[in-house]
Protein backbone atom coordinates (compact mmCIF):
# COMPACT_ATOMS: atom_id res chain seq x y z
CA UNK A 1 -60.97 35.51 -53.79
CA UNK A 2 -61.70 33.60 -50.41
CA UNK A 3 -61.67 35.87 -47.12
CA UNK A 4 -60.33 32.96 -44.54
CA UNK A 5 -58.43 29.94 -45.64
CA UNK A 6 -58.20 27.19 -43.31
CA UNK A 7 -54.88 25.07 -43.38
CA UNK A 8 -55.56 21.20 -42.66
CA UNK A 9 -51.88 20.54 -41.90
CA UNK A 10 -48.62 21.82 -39.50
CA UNK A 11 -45.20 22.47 -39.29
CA UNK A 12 -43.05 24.50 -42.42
CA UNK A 13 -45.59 23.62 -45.25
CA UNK A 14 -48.42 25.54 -42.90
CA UNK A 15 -45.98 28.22 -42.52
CA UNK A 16 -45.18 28.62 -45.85
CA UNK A 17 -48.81 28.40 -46.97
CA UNK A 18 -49.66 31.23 -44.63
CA UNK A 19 -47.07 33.60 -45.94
CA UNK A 20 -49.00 33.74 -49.36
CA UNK A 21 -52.20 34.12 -47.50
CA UNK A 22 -51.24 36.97 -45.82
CA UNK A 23 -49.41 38.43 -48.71
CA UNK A 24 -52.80 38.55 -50.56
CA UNK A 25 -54.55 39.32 -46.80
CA UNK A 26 -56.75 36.14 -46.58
CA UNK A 27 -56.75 35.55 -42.91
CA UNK A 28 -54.51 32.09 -42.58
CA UNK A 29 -56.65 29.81 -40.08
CA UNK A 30 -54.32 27.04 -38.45
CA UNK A 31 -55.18 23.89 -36.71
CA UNK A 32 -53.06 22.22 -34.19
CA UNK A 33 -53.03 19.42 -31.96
CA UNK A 34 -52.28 19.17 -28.31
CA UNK A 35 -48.53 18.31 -29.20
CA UNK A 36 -48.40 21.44 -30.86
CA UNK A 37 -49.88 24.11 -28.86
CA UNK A 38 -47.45 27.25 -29.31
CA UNK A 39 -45.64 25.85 -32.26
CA UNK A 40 -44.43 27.87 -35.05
CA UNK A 41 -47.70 26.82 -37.34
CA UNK A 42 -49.98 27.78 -34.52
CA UNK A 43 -48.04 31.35 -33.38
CA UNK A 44 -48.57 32.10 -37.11
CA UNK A 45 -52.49 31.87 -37.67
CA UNK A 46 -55.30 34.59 -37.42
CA UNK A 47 -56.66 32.48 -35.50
CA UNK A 48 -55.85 28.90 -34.29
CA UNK A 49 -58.09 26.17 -33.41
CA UNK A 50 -57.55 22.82 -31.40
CA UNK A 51 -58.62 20.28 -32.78
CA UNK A 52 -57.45 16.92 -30.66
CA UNK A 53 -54.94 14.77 -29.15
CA UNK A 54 -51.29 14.31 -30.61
CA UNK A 55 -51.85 10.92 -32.07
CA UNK A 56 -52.40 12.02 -35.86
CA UNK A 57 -55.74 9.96 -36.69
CA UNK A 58 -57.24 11.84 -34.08
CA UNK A 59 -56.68 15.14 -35.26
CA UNK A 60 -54.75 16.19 -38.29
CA UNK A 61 -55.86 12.80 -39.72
CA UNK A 62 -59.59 13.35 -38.43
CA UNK A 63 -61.91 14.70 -41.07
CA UNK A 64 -64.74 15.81 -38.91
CA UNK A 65 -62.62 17.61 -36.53
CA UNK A 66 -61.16 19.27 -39.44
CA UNK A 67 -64.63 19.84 -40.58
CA UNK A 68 -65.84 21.72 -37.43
CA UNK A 69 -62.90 23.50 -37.33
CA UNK A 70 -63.62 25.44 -40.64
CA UNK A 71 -66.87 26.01 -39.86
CA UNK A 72 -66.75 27.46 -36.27
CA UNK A 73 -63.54 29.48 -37.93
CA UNK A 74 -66.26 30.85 -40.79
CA UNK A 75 -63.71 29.65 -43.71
CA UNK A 76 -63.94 29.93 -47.58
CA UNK A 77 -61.59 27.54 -48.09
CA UNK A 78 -59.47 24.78 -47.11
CA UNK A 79 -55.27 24.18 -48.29
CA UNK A 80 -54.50 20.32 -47.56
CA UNK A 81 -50.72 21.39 -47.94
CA UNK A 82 -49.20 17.71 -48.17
CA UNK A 83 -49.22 14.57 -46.31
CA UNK A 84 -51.77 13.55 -44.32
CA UNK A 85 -55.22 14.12 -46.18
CA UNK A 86 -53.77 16.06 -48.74
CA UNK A 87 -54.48 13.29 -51.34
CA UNK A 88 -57.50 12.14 -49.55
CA UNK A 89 -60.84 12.05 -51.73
CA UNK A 90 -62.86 11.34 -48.60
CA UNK A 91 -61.62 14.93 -47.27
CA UNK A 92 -61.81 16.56 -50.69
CA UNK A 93 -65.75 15.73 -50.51
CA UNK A 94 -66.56 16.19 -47.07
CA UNK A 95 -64.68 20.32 -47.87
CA UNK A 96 -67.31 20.50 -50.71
CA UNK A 97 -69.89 18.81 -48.87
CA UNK A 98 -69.84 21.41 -46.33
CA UNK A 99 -70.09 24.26 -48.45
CA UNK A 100 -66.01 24.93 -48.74
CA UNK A 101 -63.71 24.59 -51.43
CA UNK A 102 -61.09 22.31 -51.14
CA UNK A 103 -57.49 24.20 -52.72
CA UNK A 104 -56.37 21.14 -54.74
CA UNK A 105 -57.99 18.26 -57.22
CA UNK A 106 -61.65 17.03 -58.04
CA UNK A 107 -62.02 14.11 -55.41
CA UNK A 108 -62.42 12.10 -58.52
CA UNK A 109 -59.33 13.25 -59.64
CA UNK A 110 -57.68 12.05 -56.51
CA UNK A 111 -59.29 8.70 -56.46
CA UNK A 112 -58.20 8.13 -60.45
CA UNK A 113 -54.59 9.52 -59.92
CA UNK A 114 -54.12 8.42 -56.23
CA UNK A 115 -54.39 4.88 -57.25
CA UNK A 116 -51.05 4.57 -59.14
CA UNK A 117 -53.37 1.10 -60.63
CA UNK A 118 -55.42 3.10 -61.84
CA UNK A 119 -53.24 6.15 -63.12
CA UNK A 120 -50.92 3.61 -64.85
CA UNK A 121 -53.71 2.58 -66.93
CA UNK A 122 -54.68 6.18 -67.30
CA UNK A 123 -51.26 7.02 -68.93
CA UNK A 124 -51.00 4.04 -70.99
CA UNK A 125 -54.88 4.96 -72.09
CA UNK A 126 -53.19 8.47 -73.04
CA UNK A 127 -49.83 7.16 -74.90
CA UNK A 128 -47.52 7.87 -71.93
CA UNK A 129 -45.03 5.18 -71.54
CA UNK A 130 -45.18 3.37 -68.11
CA UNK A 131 -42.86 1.10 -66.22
CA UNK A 132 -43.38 -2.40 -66.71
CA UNK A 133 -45.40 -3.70 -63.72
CA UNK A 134 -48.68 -6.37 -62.67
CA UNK A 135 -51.08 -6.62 -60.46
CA UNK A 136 -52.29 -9.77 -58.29
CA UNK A 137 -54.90 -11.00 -55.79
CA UNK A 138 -52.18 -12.79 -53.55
CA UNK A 139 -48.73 -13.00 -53.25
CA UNK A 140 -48.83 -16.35 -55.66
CA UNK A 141 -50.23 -14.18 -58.47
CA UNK A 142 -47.87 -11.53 -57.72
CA UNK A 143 -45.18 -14.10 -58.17
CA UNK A 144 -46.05 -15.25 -61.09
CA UNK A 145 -46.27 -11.84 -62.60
CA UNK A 146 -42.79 -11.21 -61.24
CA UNK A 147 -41.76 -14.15 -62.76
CA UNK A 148 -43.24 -12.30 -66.53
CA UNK A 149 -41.61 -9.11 -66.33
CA UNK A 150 -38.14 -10.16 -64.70
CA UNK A 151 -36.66 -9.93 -61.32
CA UNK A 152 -35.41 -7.45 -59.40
CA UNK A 153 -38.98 -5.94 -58.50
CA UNK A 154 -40.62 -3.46 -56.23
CA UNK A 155 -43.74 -4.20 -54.39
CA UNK A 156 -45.55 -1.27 -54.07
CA UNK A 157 -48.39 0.25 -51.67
CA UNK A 158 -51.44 1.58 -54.70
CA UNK A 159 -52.05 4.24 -53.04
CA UNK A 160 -50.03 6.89 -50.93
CA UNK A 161 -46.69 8.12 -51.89
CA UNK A 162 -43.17 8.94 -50.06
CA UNK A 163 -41.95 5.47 -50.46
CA UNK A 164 -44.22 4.39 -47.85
CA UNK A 165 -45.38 0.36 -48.71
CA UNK A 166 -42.33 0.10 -50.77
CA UNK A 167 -40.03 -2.81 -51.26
CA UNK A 168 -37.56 -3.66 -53.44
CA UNK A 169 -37.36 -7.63 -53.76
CA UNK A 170 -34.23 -9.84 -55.80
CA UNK A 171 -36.04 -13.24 -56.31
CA UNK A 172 -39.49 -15.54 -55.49
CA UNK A 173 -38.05 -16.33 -51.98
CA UNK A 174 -38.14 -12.85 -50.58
CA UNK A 175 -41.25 -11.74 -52.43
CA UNK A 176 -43.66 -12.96 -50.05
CA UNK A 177 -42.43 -11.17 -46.56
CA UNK A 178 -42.41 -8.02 -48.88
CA UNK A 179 -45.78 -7.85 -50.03
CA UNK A 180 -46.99 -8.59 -46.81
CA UNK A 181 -44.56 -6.34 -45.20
CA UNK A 182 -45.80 -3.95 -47.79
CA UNK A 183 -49.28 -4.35 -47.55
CA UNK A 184 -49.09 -4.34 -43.46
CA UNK A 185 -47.61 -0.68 -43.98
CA UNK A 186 -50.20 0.32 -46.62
CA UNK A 187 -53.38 -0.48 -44.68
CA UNK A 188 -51.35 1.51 -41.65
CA UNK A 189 -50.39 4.98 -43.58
CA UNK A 190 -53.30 5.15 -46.14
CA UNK A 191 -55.73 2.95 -44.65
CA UNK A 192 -56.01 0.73 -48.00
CA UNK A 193 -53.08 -2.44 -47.92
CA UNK A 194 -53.31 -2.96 -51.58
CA UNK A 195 -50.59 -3.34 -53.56
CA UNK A 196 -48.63 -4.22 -56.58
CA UNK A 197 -45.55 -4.84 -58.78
CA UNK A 198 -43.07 -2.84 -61.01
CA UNK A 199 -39.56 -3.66 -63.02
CA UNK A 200 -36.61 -1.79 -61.28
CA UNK A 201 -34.49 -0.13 -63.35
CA UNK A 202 -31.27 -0.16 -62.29
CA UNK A 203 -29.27 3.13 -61.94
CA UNK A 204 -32.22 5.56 -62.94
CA UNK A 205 -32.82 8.74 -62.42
CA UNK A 206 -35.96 10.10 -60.81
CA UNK A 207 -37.37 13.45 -63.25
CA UNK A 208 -40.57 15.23 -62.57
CA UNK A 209 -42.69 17.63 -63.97
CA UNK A 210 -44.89 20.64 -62.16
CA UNK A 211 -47.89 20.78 -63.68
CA UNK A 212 -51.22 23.22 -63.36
CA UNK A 213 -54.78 22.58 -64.80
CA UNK A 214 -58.29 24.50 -64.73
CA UNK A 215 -60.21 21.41 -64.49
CA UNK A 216 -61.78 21.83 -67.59
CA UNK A 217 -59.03 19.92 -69.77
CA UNK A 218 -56.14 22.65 -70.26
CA UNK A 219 -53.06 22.27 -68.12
CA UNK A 220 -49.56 24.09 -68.75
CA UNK A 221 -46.04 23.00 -67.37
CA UNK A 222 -43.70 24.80 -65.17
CA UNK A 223 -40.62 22.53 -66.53
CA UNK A 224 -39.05 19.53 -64.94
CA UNK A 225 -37.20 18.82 -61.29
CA UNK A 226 -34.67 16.54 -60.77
CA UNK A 227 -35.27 14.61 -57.56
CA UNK A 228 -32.99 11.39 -58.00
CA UNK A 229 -30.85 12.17 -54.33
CA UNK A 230 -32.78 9.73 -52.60
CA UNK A 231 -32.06 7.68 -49.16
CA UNK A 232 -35.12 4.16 -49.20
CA UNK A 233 -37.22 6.38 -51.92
CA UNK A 234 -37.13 8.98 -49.89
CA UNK A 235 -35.77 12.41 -51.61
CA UNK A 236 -32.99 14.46 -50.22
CA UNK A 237 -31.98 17.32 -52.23
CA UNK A 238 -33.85 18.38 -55.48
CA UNK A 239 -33.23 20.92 -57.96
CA UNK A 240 -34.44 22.45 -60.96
CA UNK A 241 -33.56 22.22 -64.01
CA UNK A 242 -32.39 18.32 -64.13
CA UNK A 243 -28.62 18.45 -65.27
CA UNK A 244 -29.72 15.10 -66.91
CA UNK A 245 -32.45 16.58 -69.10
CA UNK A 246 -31.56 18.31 -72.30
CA UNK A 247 -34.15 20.64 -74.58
CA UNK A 248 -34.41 17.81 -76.73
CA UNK A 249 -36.14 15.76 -73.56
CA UNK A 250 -37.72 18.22 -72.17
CA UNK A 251 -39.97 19.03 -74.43
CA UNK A 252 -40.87 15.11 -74.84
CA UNK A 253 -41.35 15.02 -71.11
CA UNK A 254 -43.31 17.88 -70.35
CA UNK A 255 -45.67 17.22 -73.36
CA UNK A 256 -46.21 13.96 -72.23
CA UNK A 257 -47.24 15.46 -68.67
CA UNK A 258 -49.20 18.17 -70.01
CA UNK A 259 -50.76 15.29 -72.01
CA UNK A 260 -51.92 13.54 -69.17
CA UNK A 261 -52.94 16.13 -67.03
CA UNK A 262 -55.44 17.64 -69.91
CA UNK A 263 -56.65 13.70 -70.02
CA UNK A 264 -58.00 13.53 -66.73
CA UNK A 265 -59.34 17.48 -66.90
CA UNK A 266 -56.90 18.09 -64.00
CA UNK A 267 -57.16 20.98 -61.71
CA UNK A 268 -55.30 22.90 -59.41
CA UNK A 269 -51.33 22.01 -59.01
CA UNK A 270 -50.05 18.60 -59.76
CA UNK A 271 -46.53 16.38 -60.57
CA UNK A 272 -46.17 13.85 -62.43
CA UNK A 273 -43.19 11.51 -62.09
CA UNK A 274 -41.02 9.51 -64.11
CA UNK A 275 -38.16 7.10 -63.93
CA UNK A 276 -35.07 8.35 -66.84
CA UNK A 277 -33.57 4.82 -67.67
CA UNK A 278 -30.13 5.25 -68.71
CA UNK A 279 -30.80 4.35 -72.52
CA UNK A 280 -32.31 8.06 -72.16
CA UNK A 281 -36.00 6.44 -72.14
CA UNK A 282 -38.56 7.48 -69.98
CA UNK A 283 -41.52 6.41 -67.83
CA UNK A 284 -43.93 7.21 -65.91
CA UNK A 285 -44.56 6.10 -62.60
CA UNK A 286 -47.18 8.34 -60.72
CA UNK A 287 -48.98 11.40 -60.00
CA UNK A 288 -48.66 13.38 -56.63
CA UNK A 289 -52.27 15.50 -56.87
CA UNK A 290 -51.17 18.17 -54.36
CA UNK A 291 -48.47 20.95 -53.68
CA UNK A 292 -44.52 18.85 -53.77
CA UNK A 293 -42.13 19.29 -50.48
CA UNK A 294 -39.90 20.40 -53.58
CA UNK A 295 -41.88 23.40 -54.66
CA UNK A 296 -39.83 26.04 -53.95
CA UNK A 297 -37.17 25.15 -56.71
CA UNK A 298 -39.74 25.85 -59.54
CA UNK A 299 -40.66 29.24 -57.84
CA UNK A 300 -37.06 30.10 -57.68
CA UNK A 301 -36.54 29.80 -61.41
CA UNK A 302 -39.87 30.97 -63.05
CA UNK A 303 -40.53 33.75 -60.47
CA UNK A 304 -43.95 31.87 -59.81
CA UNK A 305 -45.69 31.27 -56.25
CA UNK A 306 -47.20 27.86 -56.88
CA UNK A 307 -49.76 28.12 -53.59
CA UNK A 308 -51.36 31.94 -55.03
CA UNK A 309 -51.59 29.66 -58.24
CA UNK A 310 -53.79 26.85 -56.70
CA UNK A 311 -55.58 29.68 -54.83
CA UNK A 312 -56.38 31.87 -57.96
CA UNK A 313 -57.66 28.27 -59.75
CA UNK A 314 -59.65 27.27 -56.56
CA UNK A 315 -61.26 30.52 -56.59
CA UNK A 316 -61.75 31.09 -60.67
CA UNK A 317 -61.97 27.93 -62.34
CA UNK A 318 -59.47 29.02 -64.94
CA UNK A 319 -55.98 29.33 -65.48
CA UNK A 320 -53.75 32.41 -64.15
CA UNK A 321 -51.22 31.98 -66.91
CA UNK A 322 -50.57 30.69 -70.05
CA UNK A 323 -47.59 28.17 -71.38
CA UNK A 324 -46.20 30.98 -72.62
CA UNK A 325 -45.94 33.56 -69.95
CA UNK A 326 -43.80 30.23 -68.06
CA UNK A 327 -40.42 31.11 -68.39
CA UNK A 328 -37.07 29.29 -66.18
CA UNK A 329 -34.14 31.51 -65.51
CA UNK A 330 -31.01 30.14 -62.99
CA UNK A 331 -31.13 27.22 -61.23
CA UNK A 332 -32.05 26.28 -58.16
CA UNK A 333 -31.29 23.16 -55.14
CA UNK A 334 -33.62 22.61 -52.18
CA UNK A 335 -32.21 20.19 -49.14
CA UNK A 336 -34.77 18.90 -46.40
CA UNK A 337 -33.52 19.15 -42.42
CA UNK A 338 -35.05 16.44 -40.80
CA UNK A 339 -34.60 15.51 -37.16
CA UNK A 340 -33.24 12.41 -37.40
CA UNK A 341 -29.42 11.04 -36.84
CA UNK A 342 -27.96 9.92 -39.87
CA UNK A 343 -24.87 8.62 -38.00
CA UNK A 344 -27.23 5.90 -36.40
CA UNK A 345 -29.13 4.56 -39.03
CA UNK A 346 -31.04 8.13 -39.48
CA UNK A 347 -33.33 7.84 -36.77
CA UNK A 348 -36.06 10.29 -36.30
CA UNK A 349 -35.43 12.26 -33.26
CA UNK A 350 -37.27 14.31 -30.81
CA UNK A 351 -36.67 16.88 -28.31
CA UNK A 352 -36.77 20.74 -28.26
CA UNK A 353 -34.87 22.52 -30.08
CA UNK A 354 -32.83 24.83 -27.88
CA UNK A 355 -31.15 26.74 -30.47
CA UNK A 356 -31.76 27.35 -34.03
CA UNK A 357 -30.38 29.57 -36.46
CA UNK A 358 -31.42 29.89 -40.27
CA UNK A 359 -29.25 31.38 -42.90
CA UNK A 360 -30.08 35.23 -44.05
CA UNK A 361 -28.53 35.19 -47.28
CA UNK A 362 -28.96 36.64 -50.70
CA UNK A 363 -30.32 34.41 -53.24
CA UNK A 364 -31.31 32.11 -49.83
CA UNK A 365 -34.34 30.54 -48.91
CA UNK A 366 -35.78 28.95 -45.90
CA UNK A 367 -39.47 27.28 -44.95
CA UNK A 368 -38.85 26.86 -41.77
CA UNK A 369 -41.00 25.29 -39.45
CA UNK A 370 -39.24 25.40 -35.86
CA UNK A 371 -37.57 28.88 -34.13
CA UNK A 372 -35.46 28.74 -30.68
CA UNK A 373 -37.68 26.85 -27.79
CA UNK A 374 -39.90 25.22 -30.07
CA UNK A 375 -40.71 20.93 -29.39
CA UNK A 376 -40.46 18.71 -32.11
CA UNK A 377 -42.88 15.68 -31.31
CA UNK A 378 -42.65 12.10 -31.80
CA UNK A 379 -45.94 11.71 -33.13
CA UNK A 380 -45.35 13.50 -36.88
CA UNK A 381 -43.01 13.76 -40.03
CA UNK A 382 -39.56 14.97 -38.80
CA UNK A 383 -38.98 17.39 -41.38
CA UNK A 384 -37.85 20.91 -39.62
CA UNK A 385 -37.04 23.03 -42.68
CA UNK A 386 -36.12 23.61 -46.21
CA UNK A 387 -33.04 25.35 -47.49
CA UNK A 388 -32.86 26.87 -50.93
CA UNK A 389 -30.43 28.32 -52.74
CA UNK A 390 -30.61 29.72 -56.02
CA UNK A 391 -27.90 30.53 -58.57
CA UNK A 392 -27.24 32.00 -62.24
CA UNK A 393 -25.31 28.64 -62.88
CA UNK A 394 -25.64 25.29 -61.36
CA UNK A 395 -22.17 25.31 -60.01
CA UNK A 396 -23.15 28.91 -58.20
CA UNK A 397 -26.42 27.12 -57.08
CA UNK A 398 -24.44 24.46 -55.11
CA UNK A 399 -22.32 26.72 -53.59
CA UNK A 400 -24.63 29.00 -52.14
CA UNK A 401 -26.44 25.72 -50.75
CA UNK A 402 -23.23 24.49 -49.28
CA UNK A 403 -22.84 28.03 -47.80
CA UNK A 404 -26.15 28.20 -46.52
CA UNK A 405 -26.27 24.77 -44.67
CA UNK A 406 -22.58 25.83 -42.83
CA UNK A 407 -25.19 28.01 -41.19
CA UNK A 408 -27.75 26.32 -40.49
CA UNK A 409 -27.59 25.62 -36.25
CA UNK A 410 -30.20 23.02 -34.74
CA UNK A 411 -29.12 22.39 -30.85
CA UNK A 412 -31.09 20.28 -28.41
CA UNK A 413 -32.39 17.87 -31.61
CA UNK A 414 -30.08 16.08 -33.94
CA UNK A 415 -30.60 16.93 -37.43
CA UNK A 416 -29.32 15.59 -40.71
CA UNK A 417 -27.14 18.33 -41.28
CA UNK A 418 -23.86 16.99 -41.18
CA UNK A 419 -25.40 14.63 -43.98
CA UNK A 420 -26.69 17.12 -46.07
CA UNK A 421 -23.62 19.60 -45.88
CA UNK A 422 -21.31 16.45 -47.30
CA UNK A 423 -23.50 15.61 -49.55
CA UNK A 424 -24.12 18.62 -51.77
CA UNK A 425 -20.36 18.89 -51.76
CA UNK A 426 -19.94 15.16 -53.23
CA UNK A 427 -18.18 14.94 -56.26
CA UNK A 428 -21.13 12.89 -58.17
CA UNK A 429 -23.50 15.81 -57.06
CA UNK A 430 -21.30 18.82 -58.53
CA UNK A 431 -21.49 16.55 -61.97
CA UNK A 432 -24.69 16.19 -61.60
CA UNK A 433 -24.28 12.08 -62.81
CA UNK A 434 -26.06 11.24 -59.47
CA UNK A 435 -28.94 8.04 -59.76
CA UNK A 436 -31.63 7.56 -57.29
CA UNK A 437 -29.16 4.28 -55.87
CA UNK A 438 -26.01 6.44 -56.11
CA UNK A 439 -26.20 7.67 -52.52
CA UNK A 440 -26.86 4.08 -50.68
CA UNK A 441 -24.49 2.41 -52.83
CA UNK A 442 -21.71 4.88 -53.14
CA UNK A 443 -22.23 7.77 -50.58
CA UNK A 444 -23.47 5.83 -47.38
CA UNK A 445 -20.48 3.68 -46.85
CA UNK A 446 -17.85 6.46 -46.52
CA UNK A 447 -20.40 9.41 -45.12
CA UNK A 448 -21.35 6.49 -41.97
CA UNK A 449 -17.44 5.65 -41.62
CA UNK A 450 -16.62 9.28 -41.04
CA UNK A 451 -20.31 9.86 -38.96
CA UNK A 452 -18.59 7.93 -36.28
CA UNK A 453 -15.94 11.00 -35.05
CA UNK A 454 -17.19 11.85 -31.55
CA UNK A 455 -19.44 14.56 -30.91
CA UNK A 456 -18.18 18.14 -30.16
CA UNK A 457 -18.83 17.53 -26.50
CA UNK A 458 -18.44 21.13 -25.25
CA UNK A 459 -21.13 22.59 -27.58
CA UNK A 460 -23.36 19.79 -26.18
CA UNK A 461 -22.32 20.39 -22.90
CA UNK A 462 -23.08 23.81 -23.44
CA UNK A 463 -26.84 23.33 -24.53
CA UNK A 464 -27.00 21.43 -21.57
CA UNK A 465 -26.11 23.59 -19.17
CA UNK A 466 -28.37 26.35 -20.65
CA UNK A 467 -31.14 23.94 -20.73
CA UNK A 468 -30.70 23.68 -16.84
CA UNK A 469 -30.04 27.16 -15.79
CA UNK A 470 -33.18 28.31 -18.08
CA UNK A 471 -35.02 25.68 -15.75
CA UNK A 472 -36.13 23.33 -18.49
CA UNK A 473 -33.69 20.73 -17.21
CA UNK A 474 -34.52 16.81 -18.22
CA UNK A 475 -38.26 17.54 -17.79
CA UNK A 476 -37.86 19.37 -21.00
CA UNK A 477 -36.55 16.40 -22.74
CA UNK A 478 -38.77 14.07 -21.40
CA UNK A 479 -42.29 16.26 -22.94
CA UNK A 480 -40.85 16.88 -26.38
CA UNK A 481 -44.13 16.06 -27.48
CA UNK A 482 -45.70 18.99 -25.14
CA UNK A 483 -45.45 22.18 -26.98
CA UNK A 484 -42.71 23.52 -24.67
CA UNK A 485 -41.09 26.38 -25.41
CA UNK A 486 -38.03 27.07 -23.34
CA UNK A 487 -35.29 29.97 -23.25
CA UNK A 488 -32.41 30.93 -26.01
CA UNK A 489 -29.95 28.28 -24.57
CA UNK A 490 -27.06 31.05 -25.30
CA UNK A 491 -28.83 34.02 -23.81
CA UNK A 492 -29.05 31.43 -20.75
CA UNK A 493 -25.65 30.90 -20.57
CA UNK A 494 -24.44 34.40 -20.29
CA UNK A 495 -20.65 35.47 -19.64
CA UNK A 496 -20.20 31.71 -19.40
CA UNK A 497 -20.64 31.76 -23.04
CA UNK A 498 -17.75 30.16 -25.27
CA UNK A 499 -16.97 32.36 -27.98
CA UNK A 500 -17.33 31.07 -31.57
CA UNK A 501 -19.80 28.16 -29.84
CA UNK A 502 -22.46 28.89 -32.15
C-alpha cells in the first residue's frame, strides 16, 4: 500500500479523500492555489504544496506543476478526485510517466470512455443499447442527421461531462447557434470543441450504475443510483436505490454495466449512465471514469468506502471484493450546497463564509469543504458540501435529509439551501415519480415565485455587523478569492447577540 498520496484537486472531494488516507495512515499530500491558501483542503494535508496562481489552468489544471509537486512531496501515488484532470489521459500518463500511479483508469481507458463517440460505439460493439444519436463534420451534417433521427435533439460536447457543451435544440433554425455555442464551451472546459448529436427523450429518468474493475477484464457492481433531480443537466439530489428501478431491471441494468466495464478491461472505480425512457427501456449514454460527486449514497447502503476501493486496486491490481460479498441495505439521498442564489437565476456566488454550521446527526453525513472564516473564490466549482442522510425506508431517508438541511447555516455566502430544503419536501420527490425535466418544468415556476419574499434582514444585518467589529469589514468581501479567514461572526457579536439568530 502507497506511503504518501498526493491529491490533484480541492475543496470537499480533497477532504473527503484525505479522511480515508488517514484512516489507513497514508500521509494525504494537498495542493492548493494562491486563492486557497488556508482553506479547509489545505489545513487538512500532511503537508501542502503551492502550486500557482488562482486561475485554474495555471495550477489545478497544470500538469507539470502537479507533476513537481508529487515529486518534491516524495509521493506513491496520485487521487485525481473529480473535475478538473480527473478524466484527463494526458495527466493519467504524465503520473505513470514519472514513476507514480495514477488512483483511477488506464489512460487508454480514459481516452476510449472519455469520448462518449467513442464509448457509444464501444457499448453498441458490446450489445448495450444506446440512445439514438450522429455525428457530423459541420453544423450542415449535423443537421441533416438531426433531420434522420427526429427533432428535439441535444448537441453535445464528446468529451467532458457535467452538462458542460450541452444543448438541447427544437428544430433546424436553432441548431446552428447551439453547436457552435456548444462547441465554443467544449474547446473552453476540456480543451477539445468537438461535438455531436442525440434523440431527447422526453420525461426520462437519469439511472446509473457504480461499477469497479481490476483492469484485467473482471468488474462487479455496487447497484444503481438514481440521479434524475436535475437543474440544465446538472444533478441536485441523488439517492440510492432508484424508486424507479425494480429487481426485475436491475439486474438487466447492472449486467449490462458490468458487461461493458469487463469489455474495455476497466480498472479502478467507474459509472456508467443511462437514460430510463418511460416505456421502461433503457440506454446508455456515457461513462464517468473517476470517483461520482454522488458516491457517498452507495457507501451508505453497502457499508463500502469507494476511495480505499480504488486505493486497494491502484495498489494490487486485483479486486478487493467479489459480486457477492456486495450487498445494499436502507436507502440513502445526497443533496449538493452550492454557493449560488437560486432566487436570481442561481448564480454562483462568492464571498467568505462568516458562519457555517453542519448538521451532527445520527444516520447524517456531511463532506464538507468550508468551516467558519473560510473564502469561497470566484475562480472554481461552487459546490461547498454534501449532505447525506440515510434511512431504513425511503420515506425515513427523506426525512432525515429534510431534517438535516433545517440545519445546515451558511452566512456571509448565499447558498442553495432554501432550494434544496423545498425541494426534498416536494410532493413528486416523496413519490419518487420525479424525471430529469420535472424540476424546470414543474418545480421552478412556483419555488422562484415564492424565492422572491424579502430577505430576513436582521440575520443579515447581523453578519454584517460581526463582519465589521471582527475587522474584516468590506475588504473582506472584496478578496473572497484571497484565502481569508476571518472571526466566528457570532462570537464577534457578543451580548449584542439575538437569541435564536442562528
Amino acid at each position: 500500500m502507497f506511503r504518501r498520496v498526493l491529491i490533484a484537486n480541492r475543496g470537499e472531494i480533497a477532504c473527503r479523500i484525505a479522511a480515508t488516507l488517514r484512516e489507513m495512515n497514508i500521509a494525504p499530500i494537498m495542493v492548493c492555489s494562491e486563492a486557497d491558501r488556508g482553506a479547509r483542503h489545505a489545513r487538512l494535508g500532511a503537508e501542502t504544496l503551492e502550486i500557482g496562481p488562482a486561475e485554474p489552468r495555471a495550477s489545478y489544471l497544470n500538469i507539470d506543476a502537479l507533476i513537481d509537486a508529487a515529486r518534491r512531496a516524495r509521493a506513491d501515488a496520485v487521487h485525481p478526485g473529480y473535475g478538473f484532470l480527473a478524466e484527463n489521459a494526458a495527466f493519467a500518463e504524465a503520473v505513470e510517466a514519472a514513476g507514480l500511479t495514477f488512483i483511477g483508469p488506464a489512460p487508454e481507458q480514459i481516452r476510449a470512455m472519455g469520448d462518449k463517440r467513442a464509448a457509444r460505439a464501444l457499448a453498441e460493439k458490446a450489445r448495450v443499447p444506446v440512445v439514438p444519436g450522429a455525428e457530423g463534420a459541420d453544423a450542415s451534417a449535423l443537421a441533416k442527421a438531426a433531420a434522420r433521427i427526429g427533432y428535439p435533439v441535444m448537441v453535445k460536447a464528446a468529451l467532458g461531462g457535467g452538462g458542460k457543451g450541452m444543448r438541447v435544440v427544437a428544430d433546424e433554425a436553432a441548431l446552428r447557434e447551439a453547436v457552435e455555442s456548444a462547441t465554443r464551451l467544449a474547446e473552453s472546459a476540456f480543451g477539445d470543441g468537438a461535438v455531436y448529436l442525440e434523440k431527447r427523450l422526453e420525461r426520462a429518468r437519469h439511472i446509473e450504475v457504480q461499477v469497479l474493475g481490476d483492469g484485467r477484464g473482471k468488474a462487479v457492481h455496487l447497484f444503481e443510483r438514481e440521479c434524475s433531480l436535475q437543474r440544465r443537466h446538472q444533478k441536485v439530489i441523488e439517492e440510492c436505490p432508484s424508486p424507479a428501478v425494480d429487481e426485475a431491471l436491475r439486474q438487466r441494468l447492472t449486467f449490462a454495466a458490468v458487461s461493458l466495464a469487463e469489455a474495455v478491461r476497466y480498472r479502478g472505480a467507474g459509472t456508467l449512465e443511462f437514460l430510463l425512457a418511460e416505456d421502461g427501456a433503457f440506454y446508455f449514454l456515457e461513462m464517468n471514469t473517476r470517483l461520482q460527486v454522488e458516491h457517498p449514497v452507495t457507501e451508505f447502503v453497502t457499508g463500502l468506502d469507494l476511495v480505499r476501493l480504488q486505493l486497494e486496486v491502484a495498489a494490487n491490481g486485483a479486486l478487493p471484493i467479489a459480486q457477492s460479498d456486495v450487498r445494499r441495505q436502507g436507502y440513502a439521498v445526497e443533496a449538493r450546497v452550492y454557493a449560488e442564489d437560486a432566487a436570481h437565476g442561481f448564480l454562483p456566488q462568492a464571498g467568505v463564509a462568516s458562519r457555517v454550521r453542519w448538521p451532527r446527526a445520527p444516520f447524517v453525513r456531511v463532506d464538507a469543504g468550508i468551516e467558519s472564516g473560510d473564502a469561497v473564490p470566484v475562480h472554481y466549482d461552487p459546490i461547498l458540501a454534501k449532505v447525506v442522510a440515510y434511512g431504513e425506508t425511503r420515506e425515513r431517508a427523506l426525512v432525515r435529509l429534510g431534517a438535516a438541511l433545517d440545519e445546515c447555516l451558511v452566512h456571509g455566502v448565499v447558498s442553495n439551501l432554501p432550494f434544496l430544503k423545498a425541494l426534498v419536501r416536494a410532493r413528486a420527490v416523496a413519490e419518487g415519480t420525479m424525471d430529469t425535466e420535472w424540476i424546470e418544468r414543474a418545480f421552478l415556476p412556483d419555488f422562484s415565485a415564492l424565492a422572491g419574499a424579502p430577505a430576513p434582514d436582521l440575520a443579515l444585518a447581523a453578519v454584517a455587523l460581526a463582519e465589521h467589529l471582527g475587522g474584516s469589514g468590506a475588504s473582506a468581501t472584496a478578496n473572497a478569492g484571497a484565502a481569508t479567514r476571518v472571526p466566528d461572526a457570532f462570537q464577534a457579536l457578543g451580548r449584542w447577540r439575538q437569541p435564536g439568530l442562528e
